[in-house]
PDB file of N, CA and C in Angstrom:
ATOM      1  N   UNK A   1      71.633  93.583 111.057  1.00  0.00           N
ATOM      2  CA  UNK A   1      72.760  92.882 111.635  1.00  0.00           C
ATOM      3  C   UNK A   1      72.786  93.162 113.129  1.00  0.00           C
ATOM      4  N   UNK A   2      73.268  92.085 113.908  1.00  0.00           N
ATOM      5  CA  UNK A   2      73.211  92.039 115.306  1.00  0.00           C
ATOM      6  C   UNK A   2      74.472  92.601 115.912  1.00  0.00           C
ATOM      7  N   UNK A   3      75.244  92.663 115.181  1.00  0.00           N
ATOM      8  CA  UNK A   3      76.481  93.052 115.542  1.00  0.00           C
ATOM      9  C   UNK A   3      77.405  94.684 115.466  1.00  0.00           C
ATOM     10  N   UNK A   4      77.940  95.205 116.486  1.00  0.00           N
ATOM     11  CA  UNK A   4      78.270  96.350 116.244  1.00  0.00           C
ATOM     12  C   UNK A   4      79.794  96.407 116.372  1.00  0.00           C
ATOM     13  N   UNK A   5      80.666  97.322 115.870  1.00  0.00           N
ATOM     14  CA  UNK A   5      81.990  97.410 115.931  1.00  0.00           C
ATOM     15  C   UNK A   5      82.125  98.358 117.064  1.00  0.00           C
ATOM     16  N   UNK A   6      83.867  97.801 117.564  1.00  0.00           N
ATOM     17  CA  UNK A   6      83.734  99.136 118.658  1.00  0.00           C
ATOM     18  C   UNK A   6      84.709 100.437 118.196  1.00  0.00           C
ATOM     19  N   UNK A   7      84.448 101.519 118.878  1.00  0.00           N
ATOM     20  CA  UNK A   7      84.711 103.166 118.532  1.00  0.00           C
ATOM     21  C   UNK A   7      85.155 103.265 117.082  1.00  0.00           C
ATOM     22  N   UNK A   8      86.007 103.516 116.202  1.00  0.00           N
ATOM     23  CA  UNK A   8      86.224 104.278 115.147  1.00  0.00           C
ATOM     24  C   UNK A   8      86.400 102.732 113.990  1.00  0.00           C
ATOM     25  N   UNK A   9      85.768 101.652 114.237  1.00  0.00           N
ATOM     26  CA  UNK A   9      85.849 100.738 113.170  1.00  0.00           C
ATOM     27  C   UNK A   9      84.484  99.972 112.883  1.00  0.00           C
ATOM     28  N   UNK A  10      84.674 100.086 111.222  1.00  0.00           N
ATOM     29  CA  UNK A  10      83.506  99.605 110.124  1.00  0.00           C
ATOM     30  C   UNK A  10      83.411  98.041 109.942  1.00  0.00           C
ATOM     31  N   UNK A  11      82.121  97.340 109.409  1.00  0.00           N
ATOM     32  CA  UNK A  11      81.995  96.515 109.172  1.00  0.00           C
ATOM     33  C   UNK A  11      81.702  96.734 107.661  1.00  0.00           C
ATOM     34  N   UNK A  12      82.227  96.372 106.454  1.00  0.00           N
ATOM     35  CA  UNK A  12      82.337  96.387 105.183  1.00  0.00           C
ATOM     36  C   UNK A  12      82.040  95.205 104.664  1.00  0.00           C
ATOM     37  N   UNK A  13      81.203  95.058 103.434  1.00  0.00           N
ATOM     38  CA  UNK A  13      81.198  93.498 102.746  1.00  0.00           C
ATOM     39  C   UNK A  13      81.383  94.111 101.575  1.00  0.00           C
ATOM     40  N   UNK A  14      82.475  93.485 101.045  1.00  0.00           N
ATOM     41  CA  UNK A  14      82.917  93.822  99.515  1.00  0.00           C
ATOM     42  C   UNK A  14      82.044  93.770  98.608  1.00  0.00           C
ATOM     43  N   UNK A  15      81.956  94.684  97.431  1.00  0.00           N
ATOM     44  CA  UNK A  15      81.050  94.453  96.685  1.00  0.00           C
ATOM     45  C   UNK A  15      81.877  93.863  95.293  1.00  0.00           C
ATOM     46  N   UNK A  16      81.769  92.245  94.863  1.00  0.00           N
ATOM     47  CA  UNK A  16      82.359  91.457  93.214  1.00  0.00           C
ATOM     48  C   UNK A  16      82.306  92.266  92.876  1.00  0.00           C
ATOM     49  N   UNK A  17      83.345  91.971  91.874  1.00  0.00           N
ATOM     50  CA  UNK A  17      83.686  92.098  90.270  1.00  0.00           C
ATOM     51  C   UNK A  17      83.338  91.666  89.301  1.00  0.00           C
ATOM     52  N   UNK A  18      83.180  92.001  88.364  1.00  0.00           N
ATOM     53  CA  UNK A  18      82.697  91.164  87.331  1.00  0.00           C
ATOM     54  C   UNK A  18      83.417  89.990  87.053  1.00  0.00           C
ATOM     55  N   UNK A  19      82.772  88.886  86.890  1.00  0.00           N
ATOM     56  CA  UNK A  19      83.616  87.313  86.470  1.00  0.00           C
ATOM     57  C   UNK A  19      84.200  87.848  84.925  1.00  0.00           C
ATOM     58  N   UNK A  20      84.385  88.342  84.129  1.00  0.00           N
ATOM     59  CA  UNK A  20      84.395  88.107  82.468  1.00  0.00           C
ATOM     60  C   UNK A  20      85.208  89.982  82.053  1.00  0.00           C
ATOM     61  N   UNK A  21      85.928  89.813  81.528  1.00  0.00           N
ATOM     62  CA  UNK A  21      87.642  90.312  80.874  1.00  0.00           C
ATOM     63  C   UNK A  21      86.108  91.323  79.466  1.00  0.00           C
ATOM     64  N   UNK A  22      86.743  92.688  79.512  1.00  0.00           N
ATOM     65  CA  UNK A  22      86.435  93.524  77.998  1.00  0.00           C
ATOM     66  C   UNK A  22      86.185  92.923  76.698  1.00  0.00           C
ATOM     67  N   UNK A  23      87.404  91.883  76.954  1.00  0.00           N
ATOM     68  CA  UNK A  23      87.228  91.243  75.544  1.00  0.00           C
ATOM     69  C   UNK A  23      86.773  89.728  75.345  1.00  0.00           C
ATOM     70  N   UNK A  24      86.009  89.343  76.894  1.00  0.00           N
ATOM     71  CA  UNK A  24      84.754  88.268  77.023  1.00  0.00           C
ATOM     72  C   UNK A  24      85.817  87.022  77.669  1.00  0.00           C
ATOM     73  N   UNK A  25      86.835  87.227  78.063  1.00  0.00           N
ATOM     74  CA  UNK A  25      87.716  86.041  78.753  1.00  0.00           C
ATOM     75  C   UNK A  25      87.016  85.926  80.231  1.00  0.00           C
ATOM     76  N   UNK A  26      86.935  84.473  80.538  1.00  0.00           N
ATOM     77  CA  UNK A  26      86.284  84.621  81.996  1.00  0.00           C
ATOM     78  C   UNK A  26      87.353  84.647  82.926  1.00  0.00           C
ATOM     79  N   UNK A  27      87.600  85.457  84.173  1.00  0.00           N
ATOM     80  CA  UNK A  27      88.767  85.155  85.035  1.00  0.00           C
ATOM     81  C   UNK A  27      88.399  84.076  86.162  1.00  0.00           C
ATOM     82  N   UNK A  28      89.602  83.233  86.552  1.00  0.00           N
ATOM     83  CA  UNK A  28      89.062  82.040  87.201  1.00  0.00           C
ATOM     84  C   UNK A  28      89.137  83.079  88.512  1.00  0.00           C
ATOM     85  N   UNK A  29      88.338  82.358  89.601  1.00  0.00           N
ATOM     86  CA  UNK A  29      88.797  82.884  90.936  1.00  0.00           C
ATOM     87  C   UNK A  29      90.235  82.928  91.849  1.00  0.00           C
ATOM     88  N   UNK A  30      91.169  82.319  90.955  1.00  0.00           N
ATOM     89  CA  UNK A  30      92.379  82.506  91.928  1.00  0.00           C
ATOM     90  C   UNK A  30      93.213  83.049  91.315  1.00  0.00           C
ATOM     91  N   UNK A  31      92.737  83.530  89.701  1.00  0.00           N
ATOM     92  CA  UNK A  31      93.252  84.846  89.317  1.00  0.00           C
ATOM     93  C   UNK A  31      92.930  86.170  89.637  1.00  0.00           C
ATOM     94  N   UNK A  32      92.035  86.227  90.195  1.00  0.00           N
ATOM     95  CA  UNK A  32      91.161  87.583  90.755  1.00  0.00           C
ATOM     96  C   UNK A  32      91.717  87.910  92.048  1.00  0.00           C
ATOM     97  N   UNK A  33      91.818  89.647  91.785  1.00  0.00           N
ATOM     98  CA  UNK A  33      92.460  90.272  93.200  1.00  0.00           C
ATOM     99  C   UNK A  33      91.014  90.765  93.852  1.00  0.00           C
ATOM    100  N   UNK A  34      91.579  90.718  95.300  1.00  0.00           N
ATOM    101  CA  UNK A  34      90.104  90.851  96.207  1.00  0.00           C
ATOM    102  C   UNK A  34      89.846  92.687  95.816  1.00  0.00           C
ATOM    103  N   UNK A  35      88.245  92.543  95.408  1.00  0.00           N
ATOM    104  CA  UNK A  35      88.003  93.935  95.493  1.00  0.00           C
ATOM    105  C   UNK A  35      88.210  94.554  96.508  1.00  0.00           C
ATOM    106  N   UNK A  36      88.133  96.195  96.225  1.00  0.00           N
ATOM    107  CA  UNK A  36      88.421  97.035  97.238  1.00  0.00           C
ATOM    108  C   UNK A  36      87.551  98.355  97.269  1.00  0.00           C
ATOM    109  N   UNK A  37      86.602  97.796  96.425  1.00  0.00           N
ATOM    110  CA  UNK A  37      85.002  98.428  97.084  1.00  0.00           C
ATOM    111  C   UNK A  37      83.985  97.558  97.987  1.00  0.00           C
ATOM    112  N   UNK A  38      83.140  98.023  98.816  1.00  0.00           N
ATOM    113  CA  UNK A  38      82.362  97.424  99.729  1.00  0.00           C
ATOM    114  C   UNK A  38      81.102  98.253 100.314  1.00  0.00           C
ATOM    115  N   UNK A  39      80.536  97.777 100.800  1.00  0.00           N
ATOM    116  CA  UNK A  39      79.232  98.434 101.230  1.00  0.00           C
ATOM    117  C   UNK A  39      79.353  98.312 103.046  1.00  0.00           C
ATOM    118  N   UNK A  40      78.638  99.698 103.486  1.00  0.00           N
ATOM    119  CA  UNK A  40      79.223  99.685 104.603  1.00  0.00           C
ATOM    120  C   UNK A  40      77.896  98.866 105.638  1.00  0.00           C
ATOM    121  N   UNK A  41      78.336  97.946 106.443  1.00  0.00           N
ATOM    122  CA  UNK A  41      77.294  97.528 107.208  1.00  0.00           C
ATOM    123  C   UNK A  41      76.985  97.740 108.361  1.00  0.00           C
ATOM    124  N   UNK A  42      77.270  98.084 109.055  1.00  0.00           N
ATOM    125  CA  UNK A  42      77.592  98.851 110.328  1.00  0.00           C
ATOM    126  C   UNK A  42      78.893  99.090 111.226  1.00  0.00           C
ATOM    127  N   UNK A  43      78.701 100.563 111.908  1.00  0.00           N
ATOM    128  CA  UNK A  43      80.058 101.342 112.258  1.00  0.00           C
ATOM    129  C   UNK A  43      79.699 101.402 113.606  1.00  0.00           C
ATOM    130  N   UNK A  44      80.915 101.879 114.713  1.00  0.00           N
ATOM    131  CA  UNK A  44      81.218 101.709 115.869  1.00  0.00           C
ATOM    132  C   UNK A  44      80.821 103.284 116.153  1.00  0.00           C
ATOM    133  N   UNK A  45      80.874 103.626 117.461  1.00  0.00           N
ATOM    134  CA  UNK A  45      80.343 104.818 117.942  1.00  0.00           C
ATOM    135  C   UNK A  45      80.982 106.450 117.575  1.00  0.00           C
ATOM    136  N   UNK A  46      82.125 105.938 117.448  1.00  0.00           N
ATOM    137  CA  UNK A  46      82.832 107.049 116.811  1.00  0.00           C
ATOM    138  C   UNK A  46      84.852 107.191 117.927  1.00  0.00           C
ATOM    139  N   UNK A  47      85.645 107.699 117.315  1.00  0.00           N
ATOM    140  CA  UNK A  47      86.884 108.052 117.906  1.00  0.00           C
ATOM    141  C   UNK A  47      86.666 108.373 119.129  1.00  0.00           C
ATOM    142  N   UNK A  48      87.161 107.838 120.290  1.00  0.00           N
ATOM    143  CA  UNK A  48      87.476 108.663 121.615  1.00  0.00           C
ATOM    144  C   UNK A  48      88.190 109.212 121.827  1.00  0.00           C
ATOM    145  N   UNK A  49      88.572 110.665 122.373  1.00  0.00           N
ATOM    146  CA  UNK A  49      89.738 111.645 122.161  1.00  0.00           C
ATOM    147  C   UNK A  49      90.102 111.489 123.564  1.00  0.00           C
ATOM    148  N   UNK A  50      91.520 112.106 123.800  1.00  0.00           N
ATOM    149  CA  UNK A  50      91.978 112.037 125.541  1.00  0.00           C
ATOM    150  C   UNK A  50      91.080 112.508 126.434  1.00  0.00           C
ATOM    151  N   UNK A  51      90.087 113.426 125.930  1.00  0.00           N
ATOM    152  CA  UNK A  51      89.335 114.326 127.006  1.00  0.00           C
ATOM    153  C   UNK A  51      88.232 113.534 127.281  1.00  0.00           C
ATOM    154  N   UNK A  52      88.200 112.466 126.349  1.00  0.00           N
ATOM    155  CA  UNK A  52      86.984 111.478 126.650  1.00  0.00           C
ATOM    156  C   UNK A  52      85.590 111.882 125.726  1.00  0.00           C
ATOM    157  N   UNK A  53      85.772 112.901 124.989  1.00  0.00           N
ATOM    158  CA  UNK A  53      84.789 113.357 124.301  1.00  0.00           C
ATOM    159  C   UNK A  53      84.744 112.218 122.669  1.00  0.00           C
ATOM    160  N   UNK A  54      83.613 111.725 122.089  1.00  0.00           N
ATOM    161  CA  UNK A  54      83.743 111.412 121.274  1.00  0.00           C
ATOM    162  C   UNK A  54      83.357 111.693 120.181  1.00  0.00           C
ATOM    163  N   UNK A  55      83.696 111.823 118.916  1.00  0.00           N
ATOM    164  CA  UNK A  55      83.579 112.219 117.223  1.00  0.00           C
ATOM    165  C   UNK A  55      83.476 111.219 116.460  1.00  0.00           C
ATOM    166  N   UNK A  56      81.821 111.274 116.306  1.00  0.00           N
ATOM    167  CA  UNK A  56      80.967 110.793 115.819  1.00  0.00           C
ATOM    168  C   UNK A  56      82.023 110.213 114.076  1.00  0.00           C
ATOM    169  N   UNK A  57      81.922 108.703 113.314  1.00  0.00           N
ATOM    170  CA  UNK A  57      82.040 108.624 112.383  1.00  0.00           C
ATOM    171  C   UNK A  57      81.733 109.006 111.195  1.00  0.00           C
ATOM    172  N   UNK A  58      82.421 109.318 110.011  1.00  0.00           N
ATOM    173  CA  UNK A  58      81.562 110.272 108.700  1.00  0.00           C
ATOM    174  C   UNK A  58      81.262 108.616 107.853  1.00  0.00           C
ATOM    175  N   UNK A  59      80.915 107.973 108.170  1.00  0.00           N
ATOM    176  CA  UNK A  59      80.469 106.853 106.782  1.00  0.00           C
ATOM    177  C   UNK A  59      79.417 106.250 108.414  1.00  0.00           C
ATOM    178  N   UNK A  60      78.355 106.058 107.191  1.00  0.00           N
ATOM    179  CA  UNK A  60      77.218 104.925 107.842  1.00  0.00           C
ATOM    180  C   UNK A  60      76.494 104.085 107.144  1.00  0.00           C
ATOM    181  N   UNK A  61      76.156 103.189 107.498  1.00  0.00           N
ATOM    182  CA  UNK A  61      75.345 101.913 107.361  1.00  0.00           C
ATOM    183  C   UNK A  61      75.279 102.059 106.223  1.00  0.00           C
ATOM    184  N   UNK A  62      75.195 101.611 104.593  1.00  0.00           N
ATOM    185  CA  UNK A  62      74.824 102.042 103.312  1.00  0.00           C
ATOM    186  C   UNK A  62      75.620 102.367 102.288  1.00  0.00           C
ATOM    187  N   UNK A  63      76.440 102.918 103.044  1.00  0.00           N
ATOM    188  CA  UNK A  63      77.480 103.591 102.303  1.00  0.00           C
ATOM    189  C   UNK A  63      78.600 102.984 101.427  1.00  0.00           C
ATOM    190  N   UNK A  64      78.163 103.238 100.100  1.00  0.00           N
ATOM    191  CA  UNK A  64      79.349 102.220  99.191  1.00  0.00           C
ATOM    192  C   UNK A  64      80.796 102.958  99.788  1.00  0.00           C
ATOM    193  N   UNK A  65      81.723 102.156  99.842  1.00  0.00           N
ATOM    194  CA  UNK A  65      82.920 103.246  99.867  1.00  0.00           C
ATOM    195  C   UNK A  65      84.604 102.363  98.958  1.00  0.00           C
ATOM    196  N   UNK A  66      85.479 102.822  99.327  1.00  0.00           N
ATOM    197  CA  UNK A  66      86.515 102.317  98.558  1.00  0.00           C
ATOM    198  C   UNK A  66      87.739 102.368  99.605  1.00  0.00           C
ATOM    199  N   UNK A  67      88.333 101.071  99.874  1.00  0.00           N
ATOM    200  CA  UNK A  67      89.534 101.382 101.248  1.00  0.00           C
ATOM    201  C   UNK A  67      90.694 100.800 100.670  1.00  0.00           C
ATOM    202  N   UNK A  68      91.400 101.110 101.479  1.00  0.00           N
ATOM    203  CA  UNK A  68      93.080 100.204 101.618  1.00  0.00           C
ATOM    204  C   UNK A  68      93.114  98.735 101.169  1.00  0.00           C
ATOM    205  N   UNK A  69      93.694  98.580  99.787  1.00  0.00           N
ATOM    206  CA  UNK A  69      93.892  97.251  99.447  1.00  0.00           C
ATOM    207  C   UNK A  69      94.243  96.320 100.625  1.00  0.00           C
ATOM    208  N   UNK A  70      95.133  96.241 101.192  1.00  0.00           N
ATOM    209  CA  UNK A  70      95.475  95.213 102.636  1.00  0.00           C
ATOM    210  C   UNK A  70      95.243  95.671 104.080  1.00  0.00           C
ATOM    211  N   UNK A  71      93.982  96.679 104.023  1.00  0.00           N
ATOM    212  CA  UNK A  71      93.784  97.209 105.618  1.00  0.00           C
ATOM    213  C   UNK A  71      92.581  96.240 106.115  1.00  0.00           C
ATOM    214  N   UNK A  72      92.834  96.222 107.289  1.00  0.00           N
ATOM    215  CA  UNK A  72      91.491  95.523 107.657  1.00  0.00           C
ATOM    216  C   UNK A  72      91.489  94.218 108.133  1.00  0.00           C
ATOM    217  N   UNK A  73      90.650  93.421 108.892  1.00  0.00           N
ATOM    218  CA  UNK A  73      90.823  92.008 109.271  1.00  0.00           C
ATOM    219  C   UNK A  73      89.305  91.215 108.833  1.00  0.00           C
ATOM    220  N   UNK A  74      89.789  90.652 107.728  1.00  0.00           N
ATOM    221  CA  UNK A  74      88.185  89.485 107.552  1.00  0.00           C
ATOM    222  C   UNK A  74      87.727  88.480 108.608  1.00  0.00           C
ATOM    223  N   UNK A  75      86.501  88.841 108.649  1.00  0.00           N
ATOM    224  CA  UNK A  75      86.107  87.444 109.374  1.00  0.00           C
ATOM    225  C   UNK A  75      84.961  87.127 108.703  1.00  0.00           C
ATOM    226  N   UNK A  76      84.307  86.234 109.352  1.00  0.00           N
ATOM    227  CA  UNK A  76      82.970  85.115 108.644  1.00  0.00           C
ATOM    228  C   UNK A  76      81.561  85.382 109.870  1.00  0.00           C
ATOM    229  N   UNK A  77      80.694  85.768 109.978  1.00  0.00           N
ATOM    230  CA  UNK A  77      79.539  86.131 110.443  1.00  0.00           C
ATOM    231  C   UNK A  77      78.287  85.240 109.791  1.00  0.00           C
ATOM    232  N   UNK A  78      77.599  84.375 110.398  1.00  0.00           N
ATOM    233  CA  UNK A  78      75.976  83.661 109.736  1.00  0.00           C
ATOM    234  C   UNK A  78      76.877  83.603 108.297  1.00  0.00           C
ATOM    235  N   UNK A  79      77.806  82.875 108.173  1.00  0.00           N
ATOM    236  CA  UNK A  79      78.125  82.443 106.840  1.00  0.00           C
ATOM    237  C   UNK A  79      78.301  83.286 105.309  1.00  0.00           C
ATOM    238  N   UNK A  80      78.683  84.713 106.011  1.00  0.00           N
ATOM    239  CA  UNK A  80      79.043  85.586 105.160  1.00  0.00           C
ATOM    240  C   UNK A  80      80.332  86.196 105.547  1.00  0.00           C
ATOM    241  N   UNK A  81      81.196  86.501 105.072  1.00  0.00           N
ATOM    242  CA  UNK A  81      82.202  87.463 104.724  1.00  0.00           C
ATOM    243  C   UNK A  81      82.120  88.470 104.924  1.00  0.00           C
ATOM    244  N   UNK A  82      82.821  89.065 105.809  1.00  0.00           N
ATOM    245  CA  UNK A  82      82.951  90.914 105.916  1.00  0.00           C
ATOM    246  C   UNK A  82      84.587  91.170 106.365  1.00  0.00           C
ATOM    247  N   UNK A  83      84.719  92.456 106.155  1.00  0.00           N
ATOM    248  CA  UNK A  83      85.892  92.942 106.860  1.00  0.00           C
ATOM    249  C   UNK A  83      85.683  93.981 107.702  1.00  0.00           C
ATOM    250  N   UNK A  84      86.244  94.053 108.469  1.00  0.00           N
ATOM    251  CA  UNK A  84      86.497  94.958 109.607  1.00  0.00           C
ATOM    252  C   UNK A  84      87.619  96.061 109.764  1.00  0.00           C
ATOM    253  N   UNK A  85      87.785  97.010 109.548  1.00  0.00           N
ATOM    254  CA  UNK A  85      88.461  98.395 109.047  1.00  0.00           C
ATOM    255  C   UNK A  85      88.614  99.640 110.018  1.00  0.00           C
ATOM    256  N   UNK A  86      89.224 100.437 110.183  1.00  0.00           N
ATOM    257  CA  UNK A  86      89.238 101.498 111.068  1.00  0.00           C
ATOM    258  C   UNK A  86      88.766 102.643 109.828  1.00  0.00           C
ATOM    259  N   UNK A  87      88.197 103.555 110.416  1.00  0.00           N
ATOM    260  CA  UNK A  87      87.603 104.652 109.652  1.00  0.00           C
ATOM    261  C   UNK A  87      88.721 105.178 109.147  1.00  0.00           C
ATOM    262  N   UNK A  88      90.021 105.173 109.446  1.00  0.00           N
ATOM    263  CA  UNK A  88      91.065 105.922 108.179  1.00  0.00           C
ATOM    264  C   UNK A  88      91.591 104.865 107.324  1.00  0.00           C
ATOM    265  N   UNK A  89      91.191 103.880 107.268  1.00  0.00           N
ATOM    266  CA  UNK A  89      91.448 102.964 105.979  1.00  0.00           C
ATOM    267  C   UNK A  89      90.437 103.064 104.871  1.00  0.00           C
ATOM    268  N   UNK A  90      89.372 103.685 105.159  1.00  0.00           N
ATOM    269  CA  UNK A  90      88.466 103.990 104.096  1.00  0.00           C
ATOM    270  C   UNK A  90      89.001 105.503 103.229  1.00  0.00           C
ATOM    271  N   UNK A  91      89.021 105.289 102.143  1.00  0.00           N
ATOM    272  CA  UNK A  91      89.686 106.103 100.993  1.00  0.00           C
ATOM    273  C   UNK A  91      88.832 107.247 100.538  1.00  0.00           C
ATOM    274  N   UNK A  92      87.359 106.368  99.850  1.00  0.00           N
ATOM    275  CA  UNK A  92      86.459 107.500  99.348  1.00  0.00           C
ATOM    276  C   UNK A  92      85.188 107.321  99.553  1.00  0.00           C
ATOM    277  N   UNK A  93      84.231 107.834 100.120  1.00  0.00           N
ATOM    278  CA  UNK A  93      82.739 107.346  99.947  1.00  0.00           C
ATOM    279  C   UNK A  93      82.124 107.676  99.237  1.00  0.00           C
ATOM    280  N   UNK A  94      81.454 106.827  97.781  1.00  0.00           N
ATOM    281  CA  UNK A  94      80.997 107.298  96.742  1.00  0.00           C
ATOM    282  C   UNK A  94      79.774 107.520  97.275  1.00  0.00           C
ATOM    283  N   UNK A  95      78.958 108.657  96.313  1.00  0.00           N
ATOM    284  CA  UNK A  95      77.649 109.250  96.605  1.00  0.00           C
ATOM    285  C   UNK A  95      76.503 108.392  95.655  1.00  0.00           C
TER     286      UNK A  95
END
């Protein structure tokens, strides 16, 4: 990707859900809540502190993770979907 975020915010693309219910019901798409796992696609340089020193981000490029149901701002990139997040809206980074 050509694109980078600036200081302490992620570029995330959600990772679906399954279309189809435990007990084999399919859910239409405008019954479905937007997931809130994603894969991380690239991150900004890290927090700038008053002293001007900066701290480096803990999630990179790869990284499945899990954030804030309504944090974040979507946009559309080469005809894909991502969201855009500050590093404390991310919850957990699975291993």
């Amino acid at each position: 990707m050509k694109y980078r975020p600036l200081h302490d915010r992620v570029i995330v693309q959600r990772i679906e859900e399954k279309e189809m219910s435990a007990g084999g019901i399919i859910i239409p798409d405008t019954a479905k809540e937007k997931p809130q796992e994603g894969r991380v696609i690239a991150v900004g340089t890290g927090i700038v502190l008053k002293d001007g020193k900066t701290v480096p981000l803990q999630v990179k490029p790869g990284d499945r993770v899990l954030f804030n149901k309504y944090g974040g701002t979507e946009i559309k990139l080469e005809d894909e979907n991502y969201l855009v997040l500050r590093e404390d809206d991310i919850l957990v980074i699975f291993d």
